[in-house]
N, C-alpha and C. Protein backbone atom coordinates (compact mmCIF):
# COMPACT_ATOMS: atom_id res chain seq x y z
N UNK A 1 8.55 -27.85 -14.45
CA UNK A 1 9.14 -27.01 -15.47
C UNK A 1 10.61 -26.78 -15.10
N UNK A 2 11.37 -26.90 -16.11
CA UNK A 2 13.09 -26.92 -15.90
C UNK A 2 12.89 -25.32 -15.53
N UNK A 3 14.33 -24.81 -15.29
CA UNK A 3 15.37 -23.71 -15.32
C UNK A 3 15.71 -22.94 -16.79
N UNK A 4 15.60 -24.13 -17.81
CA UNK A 4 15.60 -23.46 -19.33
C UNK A 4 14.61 -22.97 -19.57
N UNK A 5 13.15 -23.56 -19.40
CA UNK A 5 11.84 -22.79 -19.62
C UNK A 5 11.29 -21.59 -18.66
N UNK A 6 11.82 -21.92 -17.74
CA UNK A 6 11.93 -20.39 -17.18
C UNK A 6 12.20 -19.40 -17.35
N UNK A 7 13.47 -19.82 -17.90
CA UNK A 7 14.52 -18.33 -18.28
C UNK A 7 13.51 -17.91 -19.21
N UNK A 8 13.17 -18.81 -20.46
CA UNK A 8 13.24 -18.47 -21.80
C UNK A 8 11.52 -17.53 -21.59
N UNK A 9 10.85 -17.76 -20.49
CA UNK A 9 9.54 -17.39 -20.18
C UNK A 9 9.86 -15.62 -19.74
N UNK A 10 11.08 -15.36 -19.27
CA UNK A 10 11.41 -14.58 -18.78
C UNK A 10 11.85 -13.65 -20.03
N UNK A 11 12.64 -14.47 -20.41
CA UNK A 11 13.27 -13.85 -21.70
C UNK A 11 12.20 -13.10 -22.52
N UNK A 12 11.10 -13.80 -22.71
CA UNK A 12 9.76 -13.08 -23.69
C UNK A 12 9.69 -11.69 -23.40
N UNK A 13 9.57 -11.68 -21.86
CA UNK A 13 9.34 -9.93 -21.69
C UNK A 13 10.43 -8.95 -21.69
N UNK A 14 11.61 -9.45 -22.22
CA UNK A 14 12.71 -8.63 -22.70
C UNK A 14 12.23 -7.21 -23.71
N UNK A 15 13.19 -6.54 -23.18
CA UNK A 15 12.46 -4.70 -24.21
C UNK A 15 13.31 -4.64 -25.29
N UNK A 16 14.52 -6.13 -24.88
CA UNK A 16 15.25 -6.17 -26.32
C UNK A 16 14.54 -6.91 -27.66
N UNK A 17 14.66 -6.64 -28.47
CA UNK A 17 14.03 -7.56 -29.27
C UNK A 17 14.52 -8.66 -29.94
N UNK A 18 15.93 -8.79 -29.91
CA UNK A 18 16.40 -10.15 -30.15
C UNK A 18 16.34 -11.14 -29.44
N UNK A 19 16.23 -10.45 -28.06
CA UNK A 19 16.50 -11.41 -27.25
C UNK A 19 14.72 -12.43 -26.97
N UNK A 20 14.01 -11.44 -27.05
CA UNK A 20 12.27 -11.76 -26.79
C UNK A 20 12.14 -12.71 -28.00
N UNK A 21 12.55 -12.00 -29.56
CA UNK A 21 11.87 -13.11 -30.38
C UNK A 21 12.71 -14.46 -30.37
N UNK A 22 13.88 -14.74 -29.91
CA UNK A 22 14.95 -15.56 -29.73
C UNK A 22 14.34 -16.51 -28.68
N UNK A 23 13.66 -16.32 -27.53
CA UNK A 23 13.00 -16.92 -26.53
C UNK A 23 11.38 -17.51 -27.38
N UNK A 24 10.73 -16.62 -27.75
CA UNK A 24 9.53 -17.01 -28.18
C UNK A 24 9.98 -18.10 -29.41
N UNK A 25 10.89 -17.48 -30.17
CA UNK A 25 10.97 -19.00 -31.51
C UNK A 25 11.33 -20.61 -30.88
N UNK A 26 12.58 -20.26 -29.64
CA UNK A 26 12.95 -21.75 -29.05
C UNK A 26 11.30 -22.00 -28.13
N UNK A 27 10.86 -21.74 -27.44
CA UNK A 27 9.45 -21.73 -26.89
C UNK A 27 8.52 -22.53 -28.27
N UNK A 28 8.30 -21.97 -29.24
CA UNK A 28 7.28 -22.71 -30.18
C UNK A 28 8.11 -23.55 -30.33
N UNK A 29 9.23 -23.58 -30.53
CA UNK A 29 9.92 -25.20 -30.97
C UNK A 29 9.63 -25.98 -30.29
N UNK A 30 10.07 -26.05 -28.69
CA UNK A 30 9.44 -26.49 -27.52
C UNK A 30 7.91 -27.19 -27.82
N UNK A 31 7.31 -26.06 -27.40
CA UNK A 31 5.79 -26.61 -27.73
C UNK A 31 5.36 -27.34 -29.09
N UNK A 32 5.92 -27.29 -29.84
CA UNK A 32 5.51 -28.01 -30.89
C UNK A 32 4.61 -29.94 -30.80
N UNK A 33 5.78 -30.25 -29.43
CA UNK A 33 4.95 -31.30 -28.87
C UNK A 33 4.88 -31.01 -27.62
N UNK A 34 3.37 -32.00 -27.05
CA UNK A 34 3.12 -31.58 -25.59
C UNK A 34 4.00 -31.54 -24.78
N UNK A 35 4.01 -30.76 -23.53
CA UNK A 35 4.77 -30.39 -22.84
C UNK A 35 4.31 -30.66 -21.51
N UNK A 36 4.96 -31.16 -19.99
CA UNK A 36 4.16 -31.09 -18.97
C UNK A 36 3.91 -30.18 -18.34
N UNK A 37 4.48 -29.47 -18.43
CA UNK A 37 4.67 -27.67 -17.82
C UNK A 37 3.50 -26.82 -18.29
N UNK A 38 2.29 -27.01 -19.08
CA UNK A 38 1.45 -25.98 -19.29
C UNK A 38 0.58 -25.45 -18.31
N UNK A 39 0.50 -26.33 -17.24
CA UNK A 39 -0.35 -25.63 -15.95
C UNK A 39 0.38 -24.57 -15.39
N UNK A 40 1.86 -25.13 -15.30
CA UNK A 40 2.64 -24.21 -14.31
C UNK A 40 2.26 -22.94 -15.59
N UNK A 41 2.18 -22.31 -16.04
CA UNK A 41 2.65 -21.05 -16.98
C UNK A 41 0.81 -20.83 -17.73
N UNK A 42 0.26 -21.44 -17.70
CA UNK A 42 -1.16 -21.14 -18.39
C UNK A 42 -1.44 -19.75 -17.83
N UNK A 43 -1.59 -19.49 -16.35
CA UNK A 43 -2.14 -18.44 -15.96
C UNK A 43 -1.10 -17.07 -16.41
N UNK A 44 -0.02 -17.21 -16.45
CA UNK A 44 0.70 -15.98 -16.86
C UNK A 44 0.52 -15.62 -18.52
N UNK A 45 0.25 -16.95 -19.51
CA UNK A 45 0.43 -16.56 -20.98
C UNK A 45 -1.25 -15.61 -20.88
N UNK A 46 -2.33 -16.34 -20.13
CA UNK A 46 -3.79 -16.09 -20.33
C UNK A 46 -3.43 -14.01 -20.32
N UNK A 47 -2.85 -13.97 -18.88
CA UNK A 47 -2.91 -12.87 -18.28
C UNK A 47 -2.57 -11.56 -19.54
N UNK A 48 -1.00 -12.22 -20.32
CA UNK A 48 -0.53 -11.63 -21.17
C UNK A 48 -1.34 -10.82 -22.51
N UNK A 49 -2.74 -11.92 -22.36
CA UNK A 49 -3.33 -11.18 -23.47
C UNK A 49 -3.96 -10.32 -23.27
N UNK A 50 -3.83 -9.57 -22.14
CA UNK A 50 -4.54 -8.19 -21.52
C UNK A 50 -3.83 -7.22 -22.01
N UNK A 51 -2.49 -7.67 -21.73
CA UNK A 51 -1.58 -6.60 -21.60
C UNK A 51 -1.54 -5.26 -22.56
N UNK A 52 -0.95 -4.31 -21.98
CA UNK A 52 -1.15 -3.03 -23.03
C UNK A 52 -0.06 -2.98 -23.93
N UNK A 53 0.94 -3.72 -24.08
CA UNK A 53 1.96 -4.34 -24.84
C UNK A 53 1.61 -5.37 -25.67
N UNK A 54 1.84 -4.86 -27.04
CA UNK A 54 0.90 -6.00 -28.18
C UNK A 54 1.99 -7.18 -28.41
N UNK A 55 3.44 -6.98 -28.01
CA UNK A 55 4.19 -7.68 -28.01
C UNK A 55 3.78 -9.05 -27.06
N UNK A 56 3.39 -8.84 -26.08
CA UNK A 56 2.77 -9.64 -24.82
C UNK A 56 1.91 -10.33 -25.05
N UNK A 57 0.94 -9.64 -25.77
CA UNK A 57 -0.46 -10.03 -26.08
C UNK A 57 -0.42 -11.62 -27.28
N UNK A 58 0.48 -11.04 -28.32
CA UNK A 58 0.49 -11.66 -29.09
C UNK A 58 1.90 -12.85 -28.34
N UNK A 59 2.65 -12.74 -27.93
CA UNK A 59 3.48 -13.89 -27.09
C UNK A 59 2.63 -14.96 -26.27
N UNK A 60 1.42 -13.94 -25.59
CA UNK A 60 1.01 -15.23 -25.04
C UNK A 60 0.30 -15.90 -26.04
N UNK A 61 -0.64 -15.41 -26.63
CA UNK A 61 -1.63 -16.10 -27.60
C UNK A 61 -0.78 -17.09 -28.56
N UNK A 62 0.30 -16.85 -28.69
CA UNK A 62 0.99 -17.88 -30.17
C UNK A 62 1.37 -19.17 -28.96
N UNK A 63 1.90 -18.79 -27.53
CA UNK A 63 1.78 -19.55 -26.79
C UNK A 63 1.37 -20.12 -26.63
N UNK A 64 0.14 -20.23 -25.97
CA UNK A 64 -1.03 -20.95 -25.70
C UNK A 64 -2.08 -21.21 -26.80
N UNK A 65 -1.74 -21.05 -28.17
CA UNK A 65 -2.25 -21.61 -28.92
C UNK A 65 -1.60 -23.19 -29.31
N UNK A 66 0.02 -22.85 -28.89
CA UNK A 66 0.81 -23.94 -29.03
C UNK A 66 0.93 -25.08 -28.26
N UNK A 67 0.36 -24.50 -27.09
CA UNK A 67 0.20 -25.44 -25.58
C UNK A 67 -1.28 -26.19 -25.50
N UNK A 68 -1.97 -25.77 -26.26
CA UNK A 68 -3.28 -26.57 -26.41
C UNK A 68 -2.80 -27.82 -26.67
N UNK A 69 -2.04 -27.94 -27.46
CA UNK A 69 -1.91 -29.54 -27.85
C UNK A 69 -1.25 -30.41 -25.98
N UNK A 70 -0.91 -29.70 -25.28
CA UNK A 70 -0.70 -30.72 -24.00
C UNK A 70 -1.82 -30.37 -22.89
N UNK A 71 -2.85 -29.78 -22.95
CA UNK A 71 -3.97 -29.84 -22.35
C UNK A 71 -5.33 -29.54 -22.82
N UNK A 72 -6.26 -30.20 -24.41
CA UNK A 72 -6.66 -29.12 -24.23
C UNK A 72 -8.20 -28.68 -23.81
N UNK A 73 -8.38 -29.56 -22.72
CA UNK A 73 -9.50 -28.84 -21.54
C UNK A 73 -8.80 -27.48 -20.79
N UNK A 74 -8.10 -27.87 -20.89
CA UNK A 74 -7.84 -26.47 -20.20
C UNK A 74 -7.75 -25.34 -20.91
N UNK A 75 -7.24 -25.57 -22.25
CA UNK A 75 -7.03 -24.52 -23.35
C UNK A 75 -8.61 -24.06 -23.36
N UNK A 76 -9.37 -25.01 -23.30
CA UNK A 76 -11.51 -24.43 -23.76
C UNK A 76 -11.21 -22.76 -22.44
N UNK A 77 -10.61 -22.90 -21.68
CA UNK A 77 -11.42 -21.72 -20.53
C UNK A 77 -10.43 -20.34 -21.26
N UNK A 78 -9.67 -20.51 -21.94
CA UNK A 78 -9.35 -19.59 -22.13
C UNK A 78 -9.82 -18.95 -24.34
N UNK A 79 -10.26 -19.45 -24.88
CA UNK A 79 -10.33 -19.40 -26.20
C UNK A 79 -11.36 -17.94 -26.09
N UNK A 80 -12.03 -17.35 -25.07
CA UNK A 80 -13.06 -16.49 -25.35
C UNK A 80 -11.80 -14.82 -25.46
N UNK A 81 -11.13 -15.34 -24.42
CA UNK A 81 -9.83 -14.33 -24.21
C UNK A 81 -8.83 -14.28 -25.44
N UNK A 82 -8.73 -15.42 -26.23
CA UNK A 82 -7.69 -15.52 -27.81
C UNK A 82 -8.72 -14.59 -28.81
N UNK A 83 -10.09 -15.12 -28.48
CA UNK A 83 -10.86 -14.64 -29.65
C UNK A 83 -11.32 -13.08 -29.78
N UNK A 84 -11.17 -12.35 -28.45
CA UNK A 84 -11.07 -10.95 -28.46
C UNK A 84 -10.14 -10.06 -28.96
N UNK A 85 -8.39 -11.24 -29.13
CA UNK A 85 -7.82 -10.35 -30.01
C UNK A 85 -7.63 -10.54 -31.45
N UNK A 86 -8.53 -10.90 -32.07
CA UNK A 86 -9.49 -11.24 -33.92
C UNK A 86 -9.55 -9.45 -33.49
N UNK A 87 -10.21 -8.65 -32.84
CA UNK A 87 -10.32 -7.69 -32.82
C UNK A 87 -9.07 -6.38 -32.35
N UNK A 88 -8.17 -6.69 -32.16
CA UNK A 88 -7.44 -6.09 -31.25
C UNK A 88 -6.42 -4.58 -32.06
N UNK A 89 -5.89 -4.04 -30.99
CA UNK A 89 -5.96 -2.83 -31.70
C UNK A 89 -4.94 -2.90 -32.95
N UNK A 90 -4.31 -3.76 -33.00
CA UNK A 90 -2.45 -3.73 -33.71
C UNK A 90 -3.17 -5.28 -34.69
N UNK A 91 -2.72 -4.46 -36.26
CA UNK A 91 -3.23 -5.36 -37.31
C UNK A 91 -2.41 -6.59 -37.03
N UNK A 92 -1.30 -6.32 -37.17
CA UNK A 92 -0.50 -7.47 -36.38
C UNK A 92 -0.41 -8.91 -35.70
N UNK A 93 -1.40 -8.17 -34.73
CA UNK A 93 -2.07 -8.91 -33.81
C UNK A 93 -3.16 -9.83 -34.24
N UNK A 94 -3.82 -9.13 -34.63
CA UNK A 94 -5.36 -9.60 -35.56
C UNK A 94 -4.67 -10.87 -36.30
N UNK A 95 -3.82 -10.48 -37.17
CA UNK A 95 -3.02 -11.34 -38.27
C UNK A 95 -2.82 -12.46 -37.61
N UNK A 96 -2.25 -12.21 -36.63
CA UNK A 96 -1.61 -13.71 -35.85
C UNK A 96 -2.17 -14.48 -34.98
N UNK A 97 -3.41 -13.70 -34.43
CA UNK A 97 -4.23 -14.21 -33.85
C UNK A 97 -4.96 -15.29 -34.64
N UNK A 98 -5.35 -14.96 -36.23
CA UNK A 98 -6.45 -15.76 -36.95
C UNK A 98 -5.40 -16.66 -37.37
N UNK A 99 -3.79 -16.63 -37.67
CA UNK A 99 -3.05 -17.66 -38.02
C UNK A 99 -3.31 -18.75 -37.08
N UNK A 100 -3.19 -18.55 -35.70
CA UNK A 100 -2.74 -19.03 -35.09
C UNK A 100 -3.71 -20.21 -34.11
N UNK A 101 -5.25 -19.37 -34.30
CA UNK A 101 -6.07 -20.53 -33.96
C UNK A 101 -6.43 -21.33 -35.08
């Protein structure tokens, strides 16, 4: 994984909001085709959908819905964790969750 996908991984958890959705839009562009970098970062997007920040939640999930396309055996261990937030507290969330798988 470069130095640009880093940052921009970094950038997501910004409390600014231009700067977070500015990282997450170049990120789906990114992912749009496979990428080799989804191992390095799988475990942090998974983690994100815990988070008590729906901003997070929903960053990782649009994530790693996007990153399935460059692994997706690996994407199967995590779909039970996407599909808990169909339920989640922020309609929002729900919304983008069902877009997005």
């Amino acid at each position: 994984m470069n130095s640009n996908i880093a940052e921009l991984l970094i950038q997501t958890q910004s409390i600014d909001n231009k700067i977070r959705i500015n990282a997450l839009n170049s990120l789906l562009r990114i992912t749009e085709e496979p990428v080799d970098w989804f191992r390095d970062v799988r475990n942090d997007l998974s983690q994100r959908l815990k988070s008590e920040n729906s901003f997070q939640r929903s960053i990782g999930m649009m994530l790693l819905c996007n990153l399935a396309k460059s692994d997706i055996k690996s994407f199967d261990n995590f779909i039970p964790n996407l599909l808990e937030l169909i339920n989640d507290e922020k309609f929002i969330t729900r919304r983008q969750t069902i877009q997005n798988i």
